[in-house]
Protein backbone atom coordinates (compact mmCIF):
# COMPACT_ATOMS: atom_id res chain seq x y z
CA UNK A 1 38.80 34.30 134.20
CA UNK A 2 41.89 34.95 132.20
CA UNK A 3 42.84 38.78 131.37
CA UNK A 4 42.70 38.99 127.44
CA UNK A 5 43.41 42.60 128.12
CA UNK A 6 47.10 42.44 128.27
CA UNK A 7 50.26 43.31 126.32
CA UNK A 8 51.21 40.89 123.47
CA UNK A 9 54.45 39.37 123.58
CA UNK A 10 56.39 39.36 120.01
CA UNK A 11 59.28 39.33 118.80
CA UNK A 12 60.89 36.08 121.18
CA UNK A 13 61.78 32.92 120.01
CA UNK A 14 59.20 30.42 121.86
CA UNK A 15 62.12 29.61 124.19
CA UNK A 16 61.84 33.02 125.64
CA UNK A 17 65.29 34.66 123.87
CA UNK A 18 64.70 37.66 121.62
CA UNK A 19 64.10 36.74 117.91
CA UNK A 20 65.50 39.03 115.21
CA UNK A 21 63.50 41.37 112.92
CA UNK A 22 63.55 40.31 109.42
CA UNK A 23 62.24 40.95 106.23
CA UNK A 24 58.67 39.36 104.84
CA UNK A 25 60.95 37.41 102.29
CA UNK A 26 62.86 36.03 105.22
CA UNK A 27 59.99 35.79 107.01
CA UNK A 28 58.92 32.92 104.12
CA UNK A 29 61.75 31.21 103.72
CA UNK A 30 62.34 30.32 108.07
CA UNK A 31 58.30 29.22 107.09
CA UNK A 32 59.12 27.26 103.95
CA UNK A 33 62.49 25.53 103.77
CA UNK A 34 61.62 22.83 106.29
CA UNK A 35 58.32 22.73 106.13
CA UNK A 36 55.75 19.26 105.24
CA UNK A 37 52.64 20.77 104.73
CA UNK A 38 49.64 21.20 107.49
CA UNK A 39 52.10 18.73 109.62
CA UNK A 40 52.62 19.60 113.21
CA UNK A 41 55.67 20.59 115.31
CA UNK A 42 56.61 20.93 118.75
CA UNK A 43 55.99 24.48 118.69
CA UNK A 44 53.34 25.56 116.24
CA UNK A 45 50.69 23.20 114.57
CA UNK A 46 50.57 22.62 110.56
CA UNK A 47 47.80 24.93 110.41
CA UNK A 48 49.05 27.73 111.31
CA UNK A 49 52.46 27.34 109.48
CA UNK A 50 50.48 26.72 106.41
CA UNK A 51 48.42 29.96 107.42
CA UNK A 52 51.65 32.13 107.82
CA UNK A 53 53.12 30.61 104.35
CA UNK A 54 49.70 31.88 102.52
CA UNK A 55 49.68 35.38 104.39
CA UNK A 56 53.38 35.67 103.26
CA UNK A 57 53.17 34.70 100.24
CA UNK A 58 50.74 38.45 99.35
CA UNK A 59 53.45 40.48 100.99
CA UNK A 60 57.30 39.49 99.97
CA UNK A 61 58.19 40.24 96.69
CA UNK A 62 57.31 38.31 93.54
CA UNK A 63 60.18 37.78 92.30
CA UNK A 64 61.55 36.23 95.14
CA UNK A 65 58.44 33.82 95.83
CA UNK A 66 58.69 32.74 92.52
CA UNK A 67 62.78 31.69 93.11
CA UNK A 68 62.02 30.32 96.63
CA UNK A 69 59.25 28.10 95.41
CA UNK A 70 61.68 26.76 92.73
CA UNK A 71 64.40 26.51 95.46
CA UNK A 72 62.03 24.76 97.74
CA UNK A 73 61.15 21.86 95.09
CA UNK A 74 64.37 21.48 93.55
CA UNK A 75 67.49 22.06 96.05
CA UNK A 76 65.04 21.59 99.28
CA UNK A 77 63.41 18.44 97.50
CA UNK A 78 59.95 19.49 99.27
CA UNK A 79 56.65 18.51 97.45
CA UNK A 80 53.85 20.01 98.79
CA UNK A 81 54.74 23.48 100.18
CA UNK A 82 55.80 24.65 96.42
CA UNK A 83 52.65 23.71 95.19
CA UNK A 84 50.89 25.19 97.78
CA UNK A 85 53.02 28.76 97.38
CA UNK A 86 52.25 28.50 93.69
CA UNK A 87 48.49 28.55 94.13
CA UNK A 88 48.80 31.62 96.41
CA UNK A 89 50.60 33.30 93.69
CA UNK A 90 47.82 32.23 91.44
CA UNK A 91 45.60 34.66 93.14
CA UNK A 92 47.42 38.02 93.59
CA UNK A 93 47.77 39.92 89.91
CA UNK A 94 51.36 40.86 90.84
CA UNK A 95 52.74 37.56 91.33
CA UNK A 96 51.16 35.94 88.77
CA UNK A 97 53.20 36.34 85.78
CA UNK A 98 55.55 33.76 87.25
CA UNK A 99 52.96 31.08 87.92
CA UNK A 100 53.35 29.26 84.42
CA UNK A 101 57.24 28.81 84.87
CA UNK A 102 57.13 28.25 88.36
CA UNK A 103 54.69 24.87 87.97
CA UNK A 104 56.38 23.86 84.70
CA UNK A 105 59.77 24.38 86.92
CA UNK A 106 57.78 22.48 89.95
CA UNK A 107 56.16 20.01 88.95
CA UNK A 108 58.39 16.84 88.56
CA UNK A 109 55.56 13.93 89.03
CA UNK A 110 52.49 13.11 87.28
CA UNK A 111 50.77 13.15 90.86
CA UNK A 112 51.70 16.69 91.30
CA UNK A 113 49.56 17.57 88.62
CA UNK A 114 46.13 16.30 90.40
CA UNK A 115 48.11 17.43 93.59
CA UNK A 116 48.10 21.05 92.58
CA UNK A 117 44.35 21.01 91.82
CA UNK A 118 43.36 19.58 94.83
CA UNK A 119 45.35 22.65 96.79
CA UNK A 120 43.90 24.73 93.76
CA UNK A 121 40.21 23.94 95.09
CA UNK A 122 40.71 23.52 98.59
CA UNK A 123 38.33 25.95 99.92
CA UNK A 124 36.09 26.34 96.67
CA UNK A 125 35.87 24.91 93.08
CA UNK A 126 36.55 27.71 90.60
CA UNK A 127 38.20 28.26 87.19
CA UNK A 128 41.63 27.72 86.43
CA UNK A 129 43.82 30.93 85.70
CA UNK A 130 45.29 31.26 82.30
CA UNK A 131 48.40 31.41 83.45
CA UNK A 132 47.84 28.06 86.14
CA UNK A 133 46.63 26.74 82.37
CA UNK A 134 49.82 27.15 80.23
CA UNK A 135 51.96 25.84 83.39
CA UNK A 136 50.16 22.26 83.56
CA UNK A 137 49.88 22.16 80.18
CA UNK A 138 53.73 22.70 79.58
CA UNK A 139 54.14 20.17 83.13
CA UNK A 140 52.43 17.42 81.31
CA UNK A 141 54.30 16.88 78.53
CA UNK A 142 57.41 16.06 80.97
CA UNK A 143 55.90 12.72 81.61
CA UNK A 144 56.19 9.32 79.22
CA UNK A 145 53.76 6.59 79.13
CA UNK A 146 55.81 4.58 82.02
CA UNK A 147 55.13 7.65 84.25
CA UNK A 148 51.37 8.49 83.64
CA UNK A 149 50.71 4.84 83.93
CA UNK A 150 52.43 4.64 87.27
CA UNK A 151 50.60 7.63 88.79
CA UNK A 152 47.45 7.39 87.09
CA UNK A 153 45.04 6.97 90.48
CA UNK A 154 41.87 6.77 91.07
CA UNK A 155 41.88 9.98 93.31
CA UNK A 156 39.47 12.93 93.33
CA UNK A 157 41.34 14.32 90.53
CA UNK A 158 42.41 12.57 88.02
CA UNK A 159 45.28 12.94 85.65
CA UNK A 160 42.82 13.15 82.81
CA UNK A 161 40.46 15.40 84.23
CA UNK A 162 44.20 18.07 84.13
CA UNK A 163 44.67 17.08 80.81
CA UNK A 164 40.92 18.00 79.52
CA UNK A 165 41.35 21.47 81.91
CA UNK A 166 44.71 22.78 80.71
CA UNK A 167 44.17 22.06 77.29
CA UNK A 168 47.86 20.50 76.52
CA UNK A 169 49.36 19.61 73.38
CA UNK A 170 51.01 16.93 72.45
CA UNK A 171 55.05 17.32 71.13
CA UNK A 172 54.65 14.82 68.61
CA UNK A 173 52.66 11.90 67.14
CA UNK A 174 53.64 9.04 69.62
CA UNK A 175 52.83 11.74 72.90
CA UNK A 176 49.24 12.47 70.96
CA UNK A 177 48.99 8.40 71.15
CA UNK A 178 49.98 7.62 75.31
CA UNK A 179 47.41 10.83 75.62
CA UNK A 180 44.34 9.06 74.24
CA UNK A 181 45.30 5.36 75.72
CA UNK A 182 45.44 7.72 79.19
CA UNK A 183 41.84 9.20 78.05
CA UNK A 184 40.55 6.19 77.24
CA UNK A 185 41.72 3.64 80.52
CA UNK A 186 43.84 1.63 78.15
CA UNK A 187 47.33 2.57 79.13
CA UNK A 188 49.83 -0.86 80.12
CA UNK A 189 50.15 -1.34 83.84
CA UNK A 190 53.78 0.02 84.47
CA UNK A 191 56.09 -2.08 86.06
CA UNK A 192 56.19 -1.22 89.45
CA UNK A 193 56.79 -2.83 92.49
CA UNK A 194 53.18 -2.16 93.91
CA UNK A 195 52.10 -3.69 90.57
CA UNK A 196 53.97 -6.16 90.53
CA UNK A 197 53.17 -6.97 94.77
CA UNK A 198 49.47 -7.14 93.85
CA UNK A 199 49.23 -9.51 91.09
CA UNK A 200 50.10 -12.28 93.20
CA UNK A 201 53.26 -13.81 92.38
CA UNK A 202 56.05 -14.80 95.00
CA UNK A 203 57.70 -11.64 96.44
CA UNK A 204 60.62 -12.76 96.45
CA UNK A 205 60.14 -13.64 92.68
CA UNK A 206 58.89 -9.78 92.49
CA UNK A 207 61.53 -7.84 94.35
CA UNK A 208 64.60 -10.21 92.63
CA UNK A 209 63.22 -9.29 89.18
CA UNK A 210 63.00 -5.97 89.84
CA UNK A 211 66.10 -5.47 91.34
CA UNK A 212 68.34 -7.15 88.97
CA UNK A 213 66.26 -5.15 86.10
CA UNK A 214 67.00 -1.63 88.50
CA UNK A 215 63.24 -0.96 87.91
CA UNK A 216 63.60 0.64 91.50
CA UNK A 217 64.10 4.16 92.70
CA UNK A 218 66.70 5.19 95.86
CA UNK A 219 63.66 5.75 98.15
CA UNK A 220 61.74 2.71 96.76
CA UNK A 221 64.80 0.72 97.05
CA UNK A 222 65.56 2.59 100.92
CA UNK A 223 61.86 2.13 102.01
CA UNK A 224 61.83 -1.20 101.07
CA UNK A 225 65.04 -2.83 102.56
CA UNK A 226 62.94 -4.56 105.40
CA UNK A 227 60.22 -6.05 103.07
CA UNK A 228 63.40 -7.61 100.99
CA UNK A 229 64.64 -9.44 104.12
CA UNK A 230 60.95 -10.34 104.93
CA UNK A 231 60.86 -12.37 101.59
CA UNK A 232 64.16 -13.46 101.67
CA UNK A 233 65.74 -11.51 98.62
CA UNK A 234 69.30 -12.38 98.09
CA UNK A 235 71.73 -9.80 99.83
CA UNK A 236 73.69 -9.31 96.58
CA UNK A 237 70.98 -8.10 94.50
CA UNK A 238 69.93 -5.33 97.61
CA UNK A 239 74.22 -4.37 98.09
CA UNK A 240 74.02 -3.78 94.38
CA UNK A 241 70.99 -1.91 94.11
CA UNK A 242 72.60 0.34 96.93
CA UNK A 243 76.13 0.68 95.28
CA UNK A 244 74.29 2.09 92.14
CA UNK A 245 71.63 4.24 93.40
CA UNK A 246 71.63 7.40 92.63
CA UNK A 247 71.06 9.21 95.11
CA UNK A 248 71.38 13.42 94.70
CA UNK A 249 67.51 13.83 95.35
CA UNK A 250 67.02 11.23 98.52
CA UNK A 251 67.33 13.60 101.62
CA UNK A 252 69.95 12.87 104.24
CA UNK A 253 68.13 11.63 106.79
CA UNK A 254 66.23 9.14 104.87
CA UNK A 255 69.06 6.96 104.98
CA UNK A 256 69.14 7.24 108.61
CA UNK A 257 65.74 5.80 108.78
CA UNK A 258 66.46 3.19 106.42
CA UNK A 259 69.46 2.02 108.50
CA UNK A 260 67.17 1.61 111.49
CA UNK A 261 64.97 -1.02 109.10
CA UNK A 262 68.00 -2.96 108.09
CA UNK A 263 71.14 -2.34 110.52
CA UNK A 264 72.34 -5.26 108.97
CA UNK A 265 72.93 -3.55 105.33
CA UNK A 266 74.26 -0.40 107.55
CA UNK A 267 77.69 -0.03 106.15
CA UNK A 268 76.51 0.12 102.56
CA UNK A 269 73.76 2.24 103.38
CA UNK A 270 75.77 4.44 104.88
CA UNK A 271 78.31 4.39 101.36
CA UNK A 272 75.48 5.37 99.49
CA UNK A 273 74.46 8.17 101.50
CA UNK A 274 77.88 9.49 101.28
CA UNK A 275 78.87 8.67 97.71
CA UNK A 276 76.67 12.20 96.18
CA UNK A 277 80.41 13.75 98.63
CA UNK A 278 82.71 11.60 96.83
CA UNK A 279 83.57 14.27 94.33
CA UNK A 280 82.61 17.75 96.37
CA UNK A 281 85.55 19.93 96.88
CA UNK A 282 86.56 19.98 100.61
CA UNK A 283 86.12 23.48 102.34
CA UNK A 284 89.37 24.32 103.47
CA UNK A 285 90.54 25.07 107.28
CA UNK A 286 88.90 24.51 110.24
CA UNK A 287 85.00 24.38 111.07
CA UNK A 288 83.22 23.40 113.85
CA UNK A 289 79.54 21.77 113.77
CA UNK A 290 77.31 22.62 116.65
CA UNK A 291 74.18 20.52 116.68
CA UNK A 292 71.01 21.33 118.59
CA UNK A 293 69.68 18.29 120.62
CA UNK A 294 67.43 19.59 122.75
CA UNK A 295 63.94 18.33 123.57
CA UNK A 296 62.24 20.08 120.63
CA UNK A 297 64.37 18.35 118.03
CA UNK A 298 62.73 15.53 118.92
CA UNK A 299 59.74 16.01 117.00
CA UNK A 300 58.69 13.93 114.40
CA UNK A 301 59.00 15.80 110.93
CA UNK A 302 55.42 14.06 110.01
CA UNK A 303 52.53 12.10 111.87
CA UNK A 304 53.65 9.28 109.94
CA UNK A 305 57.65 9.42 110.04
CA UNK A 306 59.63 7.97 112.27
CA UNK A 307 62.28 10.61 111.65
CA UNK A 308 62.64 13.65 114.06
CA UNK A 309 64.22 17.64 113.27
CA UNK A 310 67.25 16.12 115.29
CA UNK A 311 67.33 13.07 112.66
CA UNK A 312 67.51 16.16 109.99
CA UNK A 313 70.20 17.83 111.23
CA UNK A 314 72.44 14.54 112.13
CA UNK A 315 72.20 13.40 108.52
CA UNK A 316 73.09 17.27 107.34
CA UNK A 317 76.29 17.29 109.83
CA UNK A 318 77.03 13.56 108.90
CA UNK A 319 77.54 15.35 105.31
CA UNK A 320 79.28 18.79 106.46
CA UNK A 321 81.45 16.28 108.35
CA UNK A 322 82.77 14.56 104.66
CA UNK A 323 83.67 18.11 103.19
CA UNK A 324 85.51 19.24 106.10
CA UNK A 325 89.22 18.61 106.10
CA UNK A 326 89.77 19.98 109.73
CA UNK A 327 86.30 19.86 111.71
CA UNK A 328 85.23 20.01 115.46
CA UNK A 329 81.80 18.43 116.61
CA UNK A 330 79.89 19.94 119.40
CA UNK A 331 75.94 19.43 120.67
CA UNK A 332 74.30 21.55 122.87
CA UNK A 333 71.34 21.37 124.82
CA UNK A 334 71.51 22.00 128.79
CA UNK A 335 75.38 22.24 128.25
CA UNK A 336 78.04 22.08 125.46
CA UNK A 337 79.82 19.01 124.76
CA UNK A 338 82.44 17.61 122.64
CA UNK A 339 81.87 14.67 120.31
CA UNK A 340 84.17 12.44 119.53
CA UNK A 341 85.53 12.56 115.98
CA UNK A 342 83.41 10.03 114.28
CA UNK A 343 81.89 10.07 110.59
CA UNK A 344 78.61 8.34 109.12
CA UNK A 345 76.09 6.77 111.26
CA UNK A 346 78.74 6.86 114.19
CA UNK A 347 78.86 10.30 114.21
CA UNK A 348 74.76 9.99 114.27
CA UNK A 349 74.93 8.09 117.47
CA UNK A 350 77.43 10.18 119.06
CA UNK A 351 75.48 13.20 118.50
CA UNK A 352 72.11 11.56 120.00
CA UNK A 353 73.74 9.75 122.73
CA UNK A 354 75.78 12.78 123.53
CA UNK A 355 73.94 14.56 126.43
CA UNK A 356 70.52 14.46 127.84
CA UNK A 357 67.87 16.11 124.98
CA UNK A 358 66.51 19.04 127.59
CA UNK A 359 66.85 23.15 127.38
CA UNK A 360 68.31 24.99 124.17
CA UNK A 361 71.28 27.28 125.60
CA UNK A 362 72.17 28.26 122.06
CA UNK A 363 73.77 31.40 123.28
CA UNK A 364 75.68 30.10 126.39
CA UNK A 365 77.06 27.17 123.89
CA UNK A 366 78.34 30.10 121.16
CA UNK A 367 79.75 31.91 123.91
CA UNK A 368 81.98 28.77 125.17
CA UNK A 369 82.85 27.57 121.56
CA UNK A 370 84.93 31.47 121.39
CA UNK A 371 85.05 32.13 124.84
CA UNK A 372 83.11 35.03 124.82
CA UNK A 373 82.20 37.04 127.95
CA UNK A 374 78.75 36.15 129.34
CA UNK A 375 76.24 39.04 128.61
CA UNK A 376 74.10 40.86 130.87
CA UNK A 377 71.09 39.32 131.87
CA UNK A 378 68.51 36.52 133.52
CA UNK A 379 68.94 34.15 130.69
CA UNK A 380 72.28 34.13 129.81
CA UNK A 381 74.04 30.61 130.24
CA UNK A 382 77.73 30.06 130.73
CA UNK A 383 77.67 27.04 131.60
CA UNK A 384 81.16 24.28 131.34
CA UNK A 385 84.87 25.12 130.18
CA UNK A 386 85.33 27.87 127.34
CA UNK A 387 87.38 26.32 124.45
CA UNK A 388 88.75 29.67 122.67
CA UNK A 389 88.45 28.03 119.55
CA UNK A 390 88.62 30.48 116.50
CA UNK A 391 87.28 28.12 113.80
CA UNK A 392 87.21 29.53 110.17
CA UNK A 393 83.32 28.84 109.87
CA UNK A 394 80.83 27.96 112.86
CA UNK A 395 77.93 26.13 111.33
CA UNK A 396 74.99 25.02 113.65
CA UNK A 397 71.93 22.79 113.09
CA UNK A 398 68.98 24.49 115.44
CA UNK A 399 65.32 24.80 115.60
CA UNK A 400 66.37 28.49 117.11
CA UNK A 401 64.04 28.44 119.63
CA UNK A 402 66.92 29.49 121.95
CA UNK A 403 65.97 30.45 125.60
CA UNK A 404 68.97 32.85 126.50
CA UNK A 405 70.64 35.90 124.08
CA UNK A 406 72.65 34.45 121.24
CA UNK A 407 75.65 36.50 120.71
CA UNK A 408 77.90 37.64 117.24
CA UNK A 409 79.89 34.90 116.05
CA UNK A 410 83.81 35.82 116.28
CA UNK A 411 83.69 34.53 112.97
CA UNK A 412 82.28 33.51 109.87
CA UNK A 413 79.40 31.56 110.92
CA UNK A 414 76.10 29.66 109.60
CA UNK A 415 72.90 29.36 111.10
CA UNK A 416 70.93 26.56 109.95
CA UNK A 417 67.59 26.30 110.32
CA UNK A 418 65.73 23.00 110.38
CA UNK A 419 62.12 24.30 111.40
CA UNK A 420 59.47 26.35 110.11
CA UNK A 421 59.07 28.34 113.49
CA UNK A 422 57.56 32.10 113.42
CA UNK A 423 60.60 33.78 115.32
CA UNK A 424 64.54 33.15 115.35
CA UNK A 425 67.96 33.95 116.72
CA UNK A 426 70.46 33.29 114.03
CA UNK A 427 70.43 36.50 111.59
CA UNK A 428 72.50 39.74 111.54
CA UNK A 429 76.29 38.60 111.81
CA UNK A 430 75.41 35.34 110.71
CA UNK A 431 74.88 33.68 107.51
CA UNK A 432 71.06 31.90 108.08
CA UNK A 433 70.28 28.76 105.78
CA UNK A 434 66.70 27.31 106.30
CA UNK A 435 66.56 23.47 105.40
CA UNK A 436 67.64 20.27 105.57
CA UNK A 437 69.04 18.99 102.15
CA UNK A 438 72.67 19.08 101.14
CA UNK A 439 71.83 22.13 99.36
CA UNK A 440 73.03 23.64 102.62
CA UNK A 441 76.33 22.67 101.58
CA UNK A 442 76.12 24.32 98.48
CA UNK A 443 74.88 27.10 99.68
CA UNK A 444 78.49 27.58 102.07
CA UNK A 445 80.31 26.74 99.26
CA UNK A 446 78.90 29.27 97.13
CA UNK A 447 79.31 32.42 100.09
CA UNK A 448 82.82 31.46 100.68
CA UNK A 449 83.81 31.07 97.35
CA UNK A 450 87.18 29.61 96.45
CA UNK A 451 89.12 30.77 99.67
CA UNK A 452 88.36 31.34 103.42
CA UNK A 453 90.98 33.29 105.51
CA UNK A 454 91.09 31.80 108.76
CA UNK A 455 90.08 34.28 111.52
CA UNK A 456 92.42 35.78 113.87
């Protein structure tokens, strides 16, 4: 029989390397940033993530729930977790004077709406708050006809059945009028793709129509590029639907996935993904990426995605890489090695194809990048040539479940975090970022400012 009578181990990364002591707040964000709700990952389930999120939710402060929530929906361009956060603060009487803003700030699709109340009365139906009231009542009036039409399902809970429970009014006349037809079944099918699919007609008829119309989205337009070779849509009308996408809320890696569909469309794919750079100021002098692929990147970010954490950070150094004007690629796993200077989906395959996906030496590959002295201790890992590089900004793309001591950077530095893991390594002397949008990008540009001196 096992000994349940021992000492607990906290405080480590799940790698074995001691994890830093941080704040509650802190504590939410590593749990929040990258996090699709009650989905698994290599080292916790979705359970218990979502069970940390809740417990954290009744001890940071309120203030700063309320911002993170907003900063998860809107720069993070997660769905779930915000709503999720906002029915935690529902419950607690200090937090929830922020609840109305935070779901009228939140709450960007009809579905979300129904979404919320089904997280609402997850464990028990019971009466909404007044202040969950006055922020889906201020939510729904957001949304035209075109919009309630096109997420009006027949689900558990139904966009009416928010509408009769929040009490919402109208802004004007023609609002009052899409309100009732919604009431009373009669609103006009939108057109939509899945519409437009179901009634029938030739798909190829379908997608051409809708394309030359731009009735489609970036991800409807990205998740679809397979089905419009299927039915033999003509290439012109797909370029040009990727040319003028826009695409500031589609998440880096999505493209990624979408090239794997169509590798044929690849190169304009690829321009779209990078066109939201086109106009970012560069950061000046040098940096050096340093991308984690070790075997617990691998993980699938959802039980139905293709895409893995090592997929998320690839499409968030394919976009450092653009606003660089002097930058060094590195991955590290077992080792640390070099990748060639590639941009775009090259750069993607260079980083996966780079070294074998095993161990996470995220200390021992620091250590070479400056040429720092190997620490005391078991764990530590030295292995390869040291490069004495003295890069102006260090930014690495980690689960930070490292297994030996990570040291000080020399330098300015970034840790960013692309998991929703309990315990990490990359706080103190460095900057630590949670996420995988190109918020992260905005987020350096905003700590360095205008000007970086270059470390001596």
């Amino acid at each position: 029989m096992a000994r349940l009578n021992k000492k607990k181990k906290t405080g480590y990364t799940y790698e074995g390397s001691k994890a830093a002591h941080i704040s509650p707040e802190s504590r939410l964000r590593r749990s929040v940033m990258a996090c699709m709700l009650w989905e698994d990952e290599f080292y916790e389930d979705g359970m218990t993530i979502a069970d940390r999120i809740v417990s954290l939710v009744g001890k940071a402060d309120p203030f700063h729930v309320a911002n993170m929530t907003s900063a998860a929906r809107n720069q993070m361009k997660l769905r779930h977790v915000p709503l999720l956060m906002t029915r935690e603060m529902a419950r607690l009487p200090e937090h929830k004077k922020y609840v109305a803003d935070t779901l009228a700030d939140i709450i960007q699709r009809p579905d979300e709406l129904a979404e919320f109340l089904a997280i609402y009365w997850k464990n028990k139906r019971e009466p909404l708050g007044a202040q969950v009231k006055k922020g889906l009542a201020r939510a729904f009036t957001k949304f035209d006809a075109y919009q309630l039409s096109k997420y009006n399902r027949k689900s558990s809970v139904k966009l009416k059945d928010v509408l009769f429970l929040c009490h919402a009014k109208p802004r004007d006349k023609e609002q009052e009028a899409v309100w009732k037809q919604l009431i009373d079944g009669t609103l006009k099918p939108p057109d939509t793709w899945e519409v437009g699919l179901s009634s029938g007609k030739s798909k190829k008829a379908v997608w051409e129509r809708l394309l030359a119309k731009k009735k489609l989205g970036a991800m409807a337009v990205l998740r679809n590029l397979r089905n419009f070779q299927e039915a033999g849509v003509k290439e012109k009308l797909v370029i040009d639907a990727l040319k003028t996408m826009k695409s500031s809320k589609v998440l880096p890696f999505r493209f990624i996935a979408a090239a794997r569909y169509a590798p044929c469309l690849e190169k304009h794919i690829e321009k779209a993904m990078l066109n939201c750079l086109d106009r970012k100021k560069k950061l000046t002098g040098h940096t050096v990426l340093l991308i984690d692929v070790s075997g617990s990147m691998e993980e699938s970010v959802s039980r139905k995605s293709e895409m893995s954490r090592l997929d998320a950070a690839a499409g968030i150094a394919i976009m450092a890489r653009e606003i660089c004007k002097k930058v060094d690629v590195f991955t590290f796993s077992e080792h640390l090695v070099r990748v060639p200077a590639r941009r775009g989906f090259a750069l993607r395959d260079a980083i996966v194809n780079s070294q074998p996906h095993v161990c996470t030496y995220l200390g021992g590959a620091v250590r070479n990048i400056y040429g720092l002295k190997k620490d005391a201790g078991k764990n530590n890992r030295h292995s390869g040539k040291p490069y004495n590089l003295r890069p102006d900004r260090l930014i690495v793309f980690t689960d930070e479940q490292s297994h030996d001591p990570v040291p000080d950077p020399a330098g300015r530095a970034f840790m960013v975090n692309v998991a929703s893991a309990k315990n990490g390594v990359g706080y103190g002397s460095w900057f630590h970022i949670d996420g995988w949008s190109e918020a992260v990008i905005d987020y350096i540009r905003e700590v360095e400012g205008e000007r970086l001196p270059c470390v001596r």
